[in-house]
PDB file of N, CA and C in Angstrom:
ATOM      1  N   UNK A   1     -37.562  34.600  35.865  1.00  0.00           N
ATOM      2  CA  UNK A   1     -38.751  34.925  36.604  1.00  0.00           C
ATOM      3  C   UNK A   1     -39.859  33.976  36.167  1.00  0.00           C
ATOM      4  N   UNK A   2     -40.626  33.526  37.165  1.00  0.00           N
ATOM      5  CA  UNK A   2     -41.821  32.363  36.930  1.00  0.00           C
ATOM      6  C   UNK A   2     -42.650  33.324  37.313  1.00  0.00           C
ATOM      7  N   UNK A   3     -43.792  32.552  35.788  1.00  0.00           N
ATOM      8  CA  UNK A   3     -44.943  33.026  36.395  1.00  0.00           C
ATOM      9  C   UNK A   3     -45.670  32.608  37.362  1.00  0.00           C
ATOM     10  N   UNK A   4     -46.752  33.137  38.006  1.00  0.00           N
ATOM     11  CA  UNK A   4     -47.877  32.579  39.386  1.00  0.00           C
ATOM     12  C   UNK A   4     -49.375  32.808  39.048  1.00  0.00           C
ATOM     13  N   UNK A   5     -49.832  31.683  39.388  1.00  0.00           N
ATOM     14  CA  UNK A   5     -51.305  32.409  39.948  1.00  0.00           C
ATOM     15  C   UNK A   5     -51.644  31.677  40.554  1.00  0.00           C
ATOM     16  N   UNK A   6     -53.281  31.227  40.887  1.00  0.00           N
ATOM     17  CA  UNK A   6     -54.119  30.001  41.233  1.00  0.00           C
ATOM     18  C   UNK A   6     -53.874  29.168  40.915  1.00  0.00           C
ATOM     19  N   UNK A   7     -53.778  27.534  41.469  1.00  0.00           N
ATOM     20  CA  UNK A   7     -53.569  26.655  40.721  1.00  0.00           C
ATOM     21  C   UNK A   7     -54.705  26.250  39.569  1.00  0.00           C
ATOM     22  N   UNK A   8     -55.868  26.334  40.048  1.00  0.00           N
ATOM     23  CA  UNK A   8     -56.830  26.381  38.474  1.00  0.00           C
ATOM     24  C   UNK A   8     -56.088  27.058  37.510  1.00  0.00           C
ATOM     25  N   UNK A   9     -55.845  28.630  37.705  1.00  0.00           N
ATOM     26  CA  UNK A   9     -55.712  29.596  36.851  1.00  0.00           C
ATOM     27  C   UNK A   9     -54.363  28.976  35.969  1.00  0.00           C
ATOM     28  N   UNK A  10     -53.286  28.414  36.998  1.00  0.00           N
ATOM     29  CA  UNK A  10     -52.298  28.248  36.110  1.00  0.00           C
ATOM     30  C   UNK A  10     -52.298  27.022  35.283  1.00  0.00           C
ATOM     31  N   UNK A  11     -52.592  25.662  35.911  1.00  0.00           N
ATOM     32  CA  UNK A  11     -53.125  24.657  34.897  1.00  0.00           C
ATOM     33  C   UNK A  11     -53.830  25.034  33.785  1.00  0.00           C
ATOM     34  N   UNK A  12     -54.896  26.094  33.604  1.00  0.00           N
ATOM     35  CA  UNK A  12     -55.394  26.293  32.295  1.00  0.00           C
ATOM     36  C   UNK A  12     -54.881  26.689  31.262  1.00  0.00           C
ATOM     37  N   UNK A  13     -53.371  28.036  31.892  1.00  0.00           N
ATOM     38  CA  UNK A  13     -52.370  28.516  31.100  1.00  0.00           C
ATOM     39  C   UNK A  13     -51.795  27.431  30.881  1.00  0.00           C
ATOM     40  N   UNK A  14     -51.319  26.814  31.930  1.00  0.00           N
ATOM     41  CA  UNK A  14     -50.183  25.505  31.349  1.00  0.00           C
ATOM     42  C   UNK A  14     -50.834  25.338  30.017  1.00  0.00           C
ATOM     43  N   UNK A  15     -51.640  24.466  29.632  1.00  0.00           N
ATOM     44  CA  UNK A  15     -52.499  23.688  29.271  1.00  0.00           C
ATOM     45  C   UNK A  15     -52.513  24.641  27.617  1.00  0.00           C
ATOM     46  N   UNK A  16     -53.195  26.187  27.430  1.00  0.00           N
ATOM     47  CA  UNK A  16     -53.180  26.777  27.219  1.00  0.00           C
ATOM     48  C   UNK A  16     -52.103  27.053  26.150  1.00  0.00           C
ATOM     49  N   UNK A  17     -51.007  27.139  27.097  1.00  0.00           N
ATOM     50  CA  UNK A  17     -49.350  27.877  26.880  1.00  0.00           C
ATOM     51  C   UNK A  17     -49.144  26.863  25.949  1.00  0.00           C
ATOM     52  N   UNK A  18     -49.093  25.280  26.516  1.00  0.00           N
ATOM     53  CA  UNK A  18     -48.637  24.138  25.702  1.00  0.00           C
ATOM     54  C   UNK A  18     -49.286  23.664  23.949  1.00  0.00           C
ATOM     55  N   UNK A  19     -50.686  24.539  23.923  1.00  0.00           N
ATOM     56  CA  UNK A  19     -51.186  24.231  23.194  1.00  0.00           C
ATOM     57  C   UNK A  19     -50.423  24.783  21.800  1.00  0.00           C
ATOM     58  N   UNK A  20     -50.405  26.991  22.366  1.00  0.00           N
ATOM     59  CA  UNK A  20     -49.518  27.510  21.512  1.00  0.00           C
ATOM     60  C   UNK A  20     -48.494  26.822  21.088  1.00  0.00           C
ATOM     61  N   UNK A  21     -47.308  26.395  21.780  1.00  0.00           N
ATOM     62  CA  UNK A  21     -46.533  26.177  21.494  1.00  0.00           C
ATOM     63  C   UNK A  21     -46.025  24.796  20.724  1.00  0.00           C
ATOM     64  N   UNK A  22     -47.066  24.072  21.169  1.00  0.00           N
ATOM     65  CA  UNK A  22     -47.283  22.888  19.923  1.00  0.00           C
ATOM     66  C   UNK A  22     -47.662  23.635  18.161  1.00  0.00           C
ATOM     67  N   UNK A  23     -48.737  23.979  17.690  1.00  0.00           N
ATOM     68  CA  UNK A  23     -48.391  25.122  17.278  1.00  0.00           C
ATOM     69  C   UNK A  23     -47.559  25.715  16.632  1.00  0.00           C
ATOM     70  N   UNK A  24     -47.086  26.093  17.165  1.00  0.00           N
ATOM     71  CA  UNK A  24     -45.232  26.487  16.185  1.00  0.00           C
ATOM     72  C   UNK A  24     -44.689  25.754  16.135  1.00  0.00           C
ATOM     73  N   UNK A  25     -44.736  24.570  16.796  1.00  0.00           N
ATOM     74  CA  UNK A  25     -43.643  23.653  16.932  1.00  0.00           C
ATOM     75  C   UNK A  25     -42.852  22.927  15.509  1.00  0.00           C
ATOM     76  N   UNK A  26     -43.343  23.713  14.510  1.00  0.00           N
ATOM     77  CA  UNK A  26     -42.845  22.922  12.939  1.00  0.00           C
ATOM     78  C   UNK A  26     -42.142  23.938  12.366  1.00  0.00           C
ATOM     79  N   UNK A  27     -40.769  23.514  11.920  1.00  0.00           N
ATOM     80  CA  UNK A  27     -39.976  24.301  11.275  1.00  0.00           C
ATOM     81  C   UNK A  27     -40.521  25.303   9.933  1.00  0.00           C
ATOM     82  N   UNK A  28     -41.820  24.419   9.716  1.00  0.00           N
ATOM     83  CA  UNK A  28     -42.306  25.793   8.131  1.00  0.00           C
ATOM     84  C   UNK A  28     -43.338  26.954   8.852  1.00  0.00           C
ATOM     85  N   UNK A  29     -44.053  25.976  10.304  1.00  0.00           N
ATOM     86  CA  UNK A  29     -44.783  27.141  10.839  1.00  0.00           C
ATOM     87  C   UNK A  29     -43.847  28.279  11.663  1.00  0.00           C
ATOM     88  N   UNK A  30     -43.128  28.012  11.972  1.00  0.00           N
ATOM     89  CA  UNK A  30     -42.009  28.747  12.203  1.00  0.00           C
ATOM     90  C   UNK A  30     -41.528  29.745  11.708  1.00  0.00           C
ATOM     91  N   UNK A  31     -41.078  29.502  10.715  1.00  0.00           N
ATOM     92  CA  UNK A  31     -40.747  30.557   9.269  1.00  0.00           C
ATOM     93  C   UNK A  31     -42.313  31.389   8.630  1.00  0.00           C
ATOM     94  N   UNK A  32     -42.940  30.470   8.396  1.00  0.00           N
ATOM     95  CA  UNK A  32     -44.337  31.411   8.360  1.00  0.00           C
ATOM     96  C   UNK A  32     -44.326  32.467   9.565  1.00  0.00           C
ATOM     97  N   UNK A  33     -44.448  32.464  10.469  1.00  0.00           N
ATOM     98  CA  UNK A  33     -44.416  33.443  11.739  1.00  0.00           C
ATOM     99  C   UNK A  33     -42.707  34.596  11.832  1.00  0.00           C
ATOM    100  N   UNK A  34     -41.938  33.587  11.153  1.00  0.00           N
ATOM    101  CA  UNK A  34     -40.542  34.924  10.872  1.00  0.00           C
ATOM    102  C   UNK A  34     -41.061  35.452   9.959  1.00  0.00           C
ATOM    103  N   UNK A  35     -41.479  34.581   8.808  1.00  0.00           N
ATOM    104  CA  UNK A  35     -41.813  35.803   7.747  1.00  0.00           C
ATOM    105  C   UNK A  35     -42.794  36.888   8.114  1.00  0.00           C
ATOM    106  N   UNK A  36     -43.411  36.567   9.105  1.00  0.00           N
ATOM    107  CA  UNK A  36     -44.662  38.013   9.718  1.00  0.00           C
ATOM    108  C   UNK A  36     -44.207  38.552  10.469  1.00  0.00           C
ATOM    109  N   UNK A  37     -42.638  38.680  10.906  1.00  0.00           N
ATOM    110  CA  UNK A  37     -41.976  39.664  11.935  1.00  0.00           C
ATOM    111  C   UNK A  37     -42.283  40.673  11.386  1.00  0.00           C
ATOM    112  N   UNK A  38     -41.801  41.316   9.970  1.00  0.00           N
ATOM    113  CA  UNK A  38     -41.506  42.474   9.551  1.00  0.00           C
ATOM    114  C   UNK A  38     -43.134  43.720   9.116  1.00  0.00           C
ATOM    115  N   UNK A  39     -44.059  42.323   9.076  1.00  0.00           N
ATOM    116  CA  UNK A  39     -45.240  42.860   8.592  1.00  0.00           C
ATOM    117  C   UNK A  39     -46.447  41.885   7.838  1.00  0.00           C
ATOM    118  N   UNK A  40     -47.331  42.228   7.635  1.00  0.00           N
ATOM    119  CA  UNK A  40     -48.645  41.335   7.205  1.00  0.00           C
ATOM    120  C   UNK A  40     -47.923  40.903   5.749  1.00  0.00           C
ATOM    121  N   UNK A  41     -48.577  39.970   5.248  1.00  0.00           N
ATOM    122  CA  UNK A  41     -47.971  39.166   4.043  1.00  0.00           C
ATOM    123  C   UNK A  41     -49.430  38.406   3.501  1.00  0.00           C
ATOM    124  N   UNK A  42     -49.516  38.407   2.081  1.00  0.00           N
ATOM    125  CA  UNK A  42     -50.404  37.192   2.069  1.00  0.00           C
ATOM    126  C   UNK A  42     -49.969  36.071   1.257  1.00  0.00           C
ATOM    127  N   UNK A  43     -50.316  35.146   1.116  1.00  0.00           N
ATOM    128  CA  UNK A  43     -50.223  33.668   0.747  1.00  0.00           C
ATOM    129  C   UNK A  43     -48.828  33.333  -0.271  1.00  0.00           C
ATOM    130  N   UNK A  44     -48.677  34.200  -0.924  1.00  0.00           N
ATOM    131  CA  UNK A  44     -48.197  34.183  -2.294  1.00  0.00           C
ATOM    132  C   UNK A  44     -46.546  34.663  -1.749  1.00  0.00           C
ATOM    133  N   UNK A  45     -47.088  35.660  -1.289  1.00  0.00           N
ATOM    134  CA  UNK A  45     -45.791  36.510  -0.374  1.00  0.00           C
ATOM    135  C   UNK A  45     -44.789  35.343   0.725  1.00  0.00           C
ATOM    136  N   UNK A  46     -45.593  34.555   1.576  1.00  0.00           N
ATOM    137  CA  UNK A  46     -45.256  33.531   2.321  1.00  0.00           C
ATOM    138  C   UNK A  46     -44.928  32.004   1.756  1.00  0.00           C
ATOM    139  N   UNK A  47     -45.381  31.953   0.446  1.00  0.00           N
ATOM    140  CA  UNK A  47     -44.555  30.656  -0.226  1.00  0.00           C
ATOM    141  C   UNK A  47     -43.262  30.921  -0.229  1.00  0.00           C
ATOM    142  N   UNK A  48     -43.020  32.497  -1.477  1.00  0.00           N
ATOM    143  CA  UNK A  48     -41.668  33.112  -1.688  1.00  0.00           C
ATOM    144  C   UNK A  48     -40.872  33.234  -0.519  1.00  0.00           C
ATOM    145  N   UNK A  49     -41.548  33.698   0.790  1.00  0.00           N
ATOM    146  CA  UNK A  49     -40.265  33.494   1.928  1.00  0.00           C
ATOM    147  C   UNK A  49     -40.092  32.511   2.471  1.00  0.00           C
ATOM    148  N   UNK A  50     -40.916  31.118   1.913  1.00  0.00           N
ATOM    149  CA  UNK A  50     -40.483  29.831   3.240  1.00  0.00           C
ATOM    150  C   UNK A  50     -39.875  28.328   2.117  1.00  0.00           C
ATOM    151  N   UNK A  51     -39.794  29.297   0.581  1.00  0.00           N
ATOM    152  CA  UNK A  51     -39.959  28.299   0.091  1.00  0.00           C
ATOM    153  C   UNK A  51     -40.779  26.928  -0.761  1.00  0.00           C
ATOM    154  N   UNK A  52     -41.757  26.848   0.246  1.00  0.00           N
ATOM    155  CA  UNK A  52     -42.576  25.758   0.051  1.00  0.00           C
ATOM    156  C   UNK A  52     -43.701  25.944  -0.447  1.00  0.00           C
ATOM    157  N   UNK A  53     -44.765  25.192  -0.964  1.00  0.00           N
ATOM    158  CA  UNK A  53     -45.753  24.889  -2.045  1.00  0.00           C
ATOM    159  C   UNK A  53     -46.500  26.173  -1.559  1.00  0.00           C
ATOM    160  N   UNK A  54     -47.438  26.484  -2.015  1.00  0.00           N
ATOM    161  CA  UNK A  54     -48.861  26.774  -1.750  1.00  0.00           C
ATOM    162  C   UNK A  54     -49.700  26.188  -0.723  1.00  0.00           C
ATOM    163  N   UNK A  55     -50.076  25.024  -1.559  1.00  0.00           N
ATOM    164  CA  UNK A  55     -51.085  23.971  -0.510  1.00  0.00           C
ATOM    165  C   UNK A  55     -50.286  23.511   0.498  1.00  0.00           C
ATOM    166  N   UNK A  56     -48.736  23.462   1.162  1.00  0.00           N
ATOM    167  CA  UNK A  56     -48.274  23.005   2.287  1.00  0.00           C
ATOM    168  C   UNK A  56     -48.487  24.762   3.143  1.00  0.00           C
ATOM    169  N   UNK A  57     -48.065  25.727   2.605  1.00  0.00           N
ATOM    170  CA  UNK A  57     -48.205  26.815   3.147  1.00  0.00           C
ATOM    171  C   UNK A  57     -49.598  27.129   4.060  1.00  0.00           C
ATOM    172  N   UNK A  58     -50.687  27.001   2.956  1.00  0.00           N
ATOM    173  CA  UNK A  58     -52.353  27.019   3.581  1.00  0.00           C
ATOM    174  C   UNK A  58     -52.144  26.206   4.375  1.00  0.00           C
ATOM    175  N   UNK A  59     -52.118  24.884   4.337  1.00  0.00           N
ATOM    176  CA  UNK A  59     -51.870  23.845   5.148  1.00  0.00           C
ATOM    177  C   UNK A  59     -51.639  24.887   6.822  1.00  0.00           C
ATOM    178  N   UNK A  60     -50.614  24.856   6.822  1.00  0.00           N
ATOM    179  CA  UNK A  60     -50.106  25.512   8.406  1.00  0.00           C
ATOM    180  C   UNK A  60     -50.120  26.541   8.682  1.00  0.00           C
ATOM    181  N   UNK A  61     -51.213  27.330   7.539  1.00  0.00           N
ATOM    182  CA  UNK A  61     -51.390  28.619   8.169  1.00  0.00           C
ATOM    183  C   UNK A  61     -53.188  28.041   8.764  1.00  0.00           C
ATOM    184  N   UNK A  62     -53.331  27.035   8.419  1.00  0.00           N
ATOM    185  CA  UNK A  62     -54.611  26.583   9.425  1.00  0.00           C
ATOM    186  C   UNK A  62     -54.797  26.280  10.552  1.00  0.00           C
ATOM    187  N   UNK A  63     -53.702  25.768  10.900  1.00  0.00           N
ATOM    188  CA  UNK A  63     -52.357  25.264  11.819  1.00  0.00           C
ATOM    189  C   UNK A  63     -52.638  26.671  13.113  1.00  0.00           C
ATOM    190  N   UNK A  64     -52.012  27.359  12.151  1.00  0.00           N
ATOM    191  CA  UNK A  64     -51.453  28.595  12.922  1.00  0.00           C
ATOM    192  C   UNK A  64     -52.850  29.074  13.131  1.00  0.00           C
ATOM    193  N   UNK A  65     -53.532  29.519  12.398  1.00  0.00           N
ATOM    194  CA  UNK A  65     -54.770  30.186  12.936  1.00  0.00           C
ATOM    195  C   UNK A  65     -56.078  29.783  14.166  1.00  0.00           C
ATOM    196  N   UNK A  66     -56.019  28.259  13.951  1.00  0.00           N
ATOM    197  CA  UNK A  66     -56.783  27.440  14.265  1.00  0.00           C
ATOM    198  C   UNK A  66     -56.131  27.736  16.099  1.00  0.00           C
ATOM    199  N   UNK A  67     -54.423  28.012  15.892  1.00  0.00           N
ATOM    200  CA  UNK A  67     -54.200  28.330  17.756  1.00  0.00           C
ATOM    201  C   UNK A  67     -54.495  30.045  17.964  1.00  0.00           C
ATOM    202  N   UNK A  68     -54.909  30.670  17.383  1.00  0.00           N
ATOM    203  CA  UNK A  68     -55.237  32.070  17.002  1.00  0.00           C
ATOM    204  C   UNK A  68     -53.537  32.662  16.959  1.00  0.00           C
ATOM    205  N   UNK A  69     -53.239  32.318  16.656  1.00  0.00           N
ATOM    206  CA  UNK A  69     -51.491  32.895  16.274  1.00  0.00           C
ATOM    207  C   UNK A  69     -51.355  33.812  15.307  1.00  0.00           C
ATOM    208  N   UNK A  70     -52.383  34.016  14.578  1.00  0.00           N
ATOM    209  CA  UNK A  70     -52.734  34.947  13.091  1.00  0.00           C
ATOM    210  C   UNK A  70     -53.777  36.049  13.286  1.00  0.00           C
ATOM    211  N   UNK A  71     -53.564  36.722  12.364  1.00  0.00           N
ATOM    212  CA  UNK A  71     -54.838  37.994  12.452  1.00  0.00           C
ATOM    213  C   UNK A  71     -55.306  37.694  10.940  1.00  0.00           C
ATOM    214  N   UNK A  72     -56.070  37.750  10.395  1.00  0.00           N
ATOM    215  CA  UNK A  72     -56.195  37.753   8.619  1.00  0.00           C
ATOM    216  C   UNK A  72     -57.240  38.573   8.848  1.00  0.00           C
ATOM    217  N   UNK A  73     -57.096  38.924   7.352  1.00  0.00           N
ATOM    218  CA  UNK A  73     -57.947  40.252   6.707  1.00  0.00           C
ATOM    219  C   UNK A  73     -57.767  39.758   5.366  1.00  0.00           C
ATOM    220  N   UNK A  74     -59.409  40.483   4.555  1.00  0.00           N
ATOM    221  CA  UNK A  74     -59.904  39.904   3.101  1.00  0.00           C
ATOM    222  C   UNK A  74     -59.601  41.349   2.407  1.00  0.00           C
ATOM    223  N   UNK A  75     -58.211  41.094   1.439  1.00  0.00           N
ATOM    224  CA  UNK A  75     -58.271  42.341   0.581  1.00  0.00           C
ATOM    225  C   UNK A  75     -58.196  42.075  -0.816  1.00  0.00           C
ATOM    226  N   UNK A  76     -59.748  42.604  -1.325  1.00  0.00           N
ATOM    227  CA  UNK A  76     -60.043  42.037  -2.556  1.00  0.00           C
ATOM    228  C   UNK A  76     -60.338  40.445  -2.588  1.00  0.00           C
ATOM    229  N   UNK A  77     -58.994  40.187  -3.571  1.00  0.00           N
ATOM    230  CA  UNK A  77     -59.346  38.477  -3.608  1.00  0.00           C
ATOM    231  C   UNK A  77     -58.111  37.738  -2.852  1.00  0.00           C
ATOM    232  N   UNK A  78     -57.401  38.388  -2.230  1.00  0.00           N
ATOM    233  CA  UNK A  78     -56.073  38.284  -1.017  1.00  0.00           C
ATOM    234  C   UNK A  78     -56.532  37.900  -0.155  1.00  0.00           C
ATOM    235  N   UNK A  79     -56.177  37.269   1.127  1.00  0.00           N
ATOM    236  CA  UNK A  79     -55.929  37.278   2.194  1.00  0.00           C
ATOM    237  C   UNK A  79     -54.692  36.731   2.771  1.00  0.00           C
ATOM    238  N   UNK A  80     -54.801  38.499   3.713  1.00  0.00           N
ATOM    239  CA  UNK A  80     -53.481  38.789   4.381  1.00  0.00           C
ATOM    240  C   UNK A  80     -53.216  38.416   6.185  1.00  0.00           C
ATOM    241  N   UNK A  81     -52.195  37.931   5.787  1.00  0.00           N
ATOM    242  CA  UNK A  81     -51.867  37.321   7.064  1.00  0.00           C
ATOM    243  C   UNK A  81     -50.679  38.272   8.422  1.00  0.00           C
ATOM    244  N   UNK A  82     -51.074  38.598   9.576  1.00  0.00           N
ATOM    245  CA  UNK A  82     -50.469  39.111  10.362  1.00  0.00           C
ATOM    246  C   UNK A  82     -50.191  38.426  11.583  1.00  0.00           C
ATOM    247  N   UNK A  83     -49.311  38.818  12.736  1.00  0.00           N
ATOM    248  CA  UNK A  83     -48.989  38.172  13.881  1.00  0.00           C
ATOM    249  C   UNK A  83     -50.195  38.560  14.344  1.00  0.00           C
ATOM    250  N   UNK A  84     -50.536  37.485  15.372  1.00  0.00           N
ATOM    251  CA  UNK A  84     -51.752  38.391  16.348  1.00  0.00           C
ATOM    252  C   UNK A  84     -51.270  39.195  17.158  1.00  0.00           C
ATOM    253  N   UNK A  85     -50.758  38.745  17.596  1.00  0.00           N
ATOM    254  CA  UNK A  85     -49.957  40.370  18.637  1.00  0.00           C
ATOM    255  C   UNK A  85     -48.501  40.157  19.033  1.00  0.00           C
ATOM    256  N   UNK A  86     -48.564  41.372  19.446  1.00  0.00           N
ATOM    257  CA  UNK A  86     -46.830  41.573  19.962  1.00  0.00           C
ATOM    258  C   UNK A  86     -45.943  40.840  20.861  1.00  0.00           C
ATOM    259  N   UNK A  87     -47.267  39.965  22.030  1.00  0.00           N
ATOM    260  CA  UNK A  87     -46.729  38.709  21.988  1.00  0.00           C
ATOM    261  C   UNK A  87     -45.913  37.601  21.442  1.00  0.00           C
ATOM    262  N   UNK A  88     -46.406  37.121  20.388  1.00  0.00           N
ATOM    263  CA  UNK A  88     -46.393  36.214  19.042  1.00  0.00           C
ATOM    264  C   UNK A  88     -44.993  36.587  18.618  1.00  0.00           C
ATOM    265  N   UNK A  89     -44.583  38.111  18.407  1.00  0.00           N
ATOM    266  CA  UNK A  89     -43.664  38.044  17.595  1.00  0.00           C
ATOM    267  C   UNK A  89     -42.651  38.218  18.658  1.00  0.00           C
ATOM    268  N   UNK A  90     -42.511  38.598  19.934  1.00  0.00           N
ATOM    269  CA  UNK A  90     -41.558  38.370  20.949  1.00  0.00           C
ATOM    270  C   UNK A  90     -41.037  36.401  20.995  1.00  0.00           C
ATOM    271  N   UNK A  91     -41.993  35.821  20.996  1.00  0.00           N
ATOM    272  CA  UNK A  91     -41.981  34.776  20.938  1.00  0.00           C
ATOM    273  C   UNK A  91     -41.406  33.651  20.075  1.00  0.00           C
ATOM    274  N   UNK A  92     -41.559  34.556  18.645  1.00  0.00           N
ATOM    275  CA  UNK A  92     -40.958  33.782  17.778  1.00  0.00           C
ATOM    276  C   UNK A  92     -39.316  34.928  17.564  1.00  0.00           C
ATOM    277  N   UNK A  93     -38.972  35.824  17.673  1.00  0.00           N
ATOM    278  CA  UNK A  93     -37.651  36.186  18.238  1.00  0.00           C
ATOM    279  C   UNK A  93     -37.096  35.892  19.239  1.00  0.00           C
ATOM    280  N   UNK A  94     -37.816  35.919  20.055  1.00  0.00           N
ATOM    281  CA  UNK A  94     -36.966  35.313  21.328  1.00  0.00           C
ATOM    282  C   UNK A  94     -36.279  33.582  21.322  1.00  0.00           C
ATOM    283  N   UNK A  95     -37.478  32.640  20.716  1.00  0.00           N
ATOM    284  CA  UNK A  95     -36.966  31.446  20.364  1.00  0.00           C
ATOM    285  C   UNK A  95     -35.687  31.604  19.000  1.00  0.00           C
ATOM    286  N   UNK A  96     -35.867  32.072  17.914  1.00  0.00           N
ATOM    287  CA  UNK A  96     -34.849  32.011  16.939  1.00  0.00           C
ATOM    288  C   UNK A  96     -33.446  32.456  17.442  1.00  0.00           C
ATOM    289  N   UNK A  97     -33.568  33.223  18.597  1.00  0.00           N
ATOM    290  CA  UNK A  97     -32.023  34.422  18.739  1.00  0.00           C
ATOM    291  C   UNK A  97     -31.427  33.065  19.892  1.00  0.00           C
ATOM    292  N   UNK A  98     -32.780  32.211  20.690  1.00  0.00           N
ATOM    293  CA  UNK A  98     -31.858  31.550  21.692  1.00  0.00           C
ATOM    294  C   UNK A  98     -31.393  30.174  20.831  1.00  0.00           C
ATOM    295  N   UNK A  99     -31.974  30.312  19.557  1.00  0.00           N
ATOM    296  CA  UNK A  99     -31.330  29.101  19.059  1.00  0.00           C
ATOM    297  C   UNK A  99     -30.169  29.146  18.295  1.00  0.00           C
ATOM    298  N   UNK A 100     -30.270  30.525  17.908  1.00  0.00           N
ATOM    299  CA  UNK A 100     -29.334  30.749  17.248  1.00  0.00           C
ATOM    300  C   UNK A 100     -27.299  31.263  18.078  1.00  0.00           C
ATOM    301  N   UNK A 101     -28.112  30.863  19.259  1.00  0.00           N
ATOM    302  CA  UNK A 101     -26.891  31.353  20.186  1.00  0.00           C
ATOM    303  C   UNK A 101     -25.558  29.837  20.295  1.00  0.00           C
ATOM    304  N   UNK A 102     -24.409  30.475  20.613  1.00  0.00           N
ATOM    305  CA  UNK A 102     -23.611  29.469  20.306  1.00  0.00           C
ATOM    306  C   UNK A 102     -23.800  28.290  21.829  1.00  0.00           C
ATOM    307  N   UNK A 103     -24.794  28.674  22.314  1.00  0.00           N
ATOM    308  CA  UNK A 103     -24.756  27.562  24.135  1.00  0.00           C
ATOM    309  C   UNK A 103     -25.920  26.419  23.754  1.00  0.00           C
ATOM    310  N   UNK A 104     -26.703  26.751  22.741  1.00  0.00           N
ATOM    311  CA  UNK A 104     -27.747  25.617  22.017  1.00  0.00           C
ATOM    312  C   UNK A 104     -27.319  25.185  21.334  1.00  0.00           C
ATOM    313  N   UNK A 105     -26.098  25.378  20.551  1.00  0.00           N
ATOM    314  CA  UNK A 105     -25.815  24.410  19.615  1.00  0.00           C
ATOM    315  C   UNK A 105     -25.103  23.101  20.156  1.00  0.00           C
ATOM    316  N   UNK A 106     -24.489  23.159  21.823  1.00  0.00           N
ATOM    317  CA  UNK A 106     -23.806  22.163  22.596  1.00  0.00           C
ATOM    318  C   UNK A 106     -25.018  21.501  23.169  1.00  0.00           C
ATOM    319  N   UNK A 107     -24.544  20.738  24.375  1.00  0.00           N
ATOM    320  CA  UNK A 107     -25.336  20.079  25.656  1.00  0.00           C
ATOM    321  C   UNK A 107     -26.503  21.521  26.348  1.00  0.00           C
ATOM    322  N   UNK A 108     -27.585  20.971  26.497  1.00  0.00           N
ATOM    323  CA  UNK A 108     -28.542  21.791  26.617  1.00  0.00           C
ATOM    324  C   UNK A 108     -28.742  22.025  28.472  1.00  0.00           C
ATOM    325  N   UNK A 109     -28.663  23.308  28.711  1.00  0.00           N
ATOM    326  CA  UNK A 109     -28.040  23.992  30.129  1.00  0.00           C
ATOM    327  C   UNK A 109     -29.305  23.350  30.480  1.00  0.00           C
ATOM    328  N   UNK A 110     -29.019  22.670  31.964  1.00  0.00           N
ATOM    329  CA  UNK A 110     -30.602  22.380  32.610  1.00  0.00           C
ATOM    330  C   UNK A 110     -30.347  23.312  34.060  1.00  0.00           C
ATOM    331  N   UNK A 111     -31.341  24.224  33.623  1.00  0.00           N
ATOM    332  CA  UNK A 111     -31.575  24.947  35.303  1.00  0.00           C
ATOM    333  C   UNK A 111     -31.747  24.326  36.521  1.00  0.00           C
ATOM    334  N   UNK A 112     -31.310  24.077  37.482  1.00  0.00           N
ATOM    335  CA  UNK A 112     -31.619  23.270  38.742  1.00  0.00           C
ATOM    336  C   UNK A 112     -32.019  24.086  39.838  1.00  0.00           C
ATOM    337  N   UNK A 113     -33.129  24.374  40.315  1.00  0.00           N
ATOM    338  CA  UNK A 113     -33.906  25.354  41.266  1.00  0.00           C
ATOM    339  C   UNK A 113     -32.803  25.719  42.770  1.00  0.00           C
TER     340      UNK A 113
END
């Protein structure tokens, strides 16, 4: 199913849509956003699940926030990081499960209208 609207309206989503998805487009911002499937996390919490430094972590959670992909909240001397919405995390399941399917790992299906 495609979406519709105005052509203004939809060029801005295009535009919009493409921005998000640049965005995630990096395998650690990626995993930063799996690691927030299950629930809010902060900094320390999200090295331990992706692996990687600290300062590469902040790094792309600036990344991520800067496309509003994040919710944060100041607890104490924490800050905790969440999906912004239920969007977000459809989004980053829906991409991992189709990659993880055995028809992406071959020649990539091209839909023909």
């Amino acid at each position: 199913m495609r979406w519709e609207s105005s052509s203004t309206r939809t060029d801005d989503a295009l535009v919009l849509g493409a921005g998000l998805l640049k965005a995630m487009a990096h395998p650690l911002r990626l995993g930063i956003l799996n690691a927030l499937i299950d629930g809010p996390r902060c900094v320390h919490e999200l090295v331990e699940a992706t692996g990687a430094t600290q300062p590469l972590v902040s790094q792309h959670l600036r990344v991520l926030r800067s496309a509003d992909l994040l919710a944060r909240e100041q607890r104490g001397r924490e800050v905790v990081y969440a999906l912004a919405d239920d969007h977000i995390h459809h989004i980053v399941v829906d991409t991992l499960d189709h990659a993880r399917t055995e028809g992406t790992r071959h020649e990539p299906h091209v839909h023909h209208p």
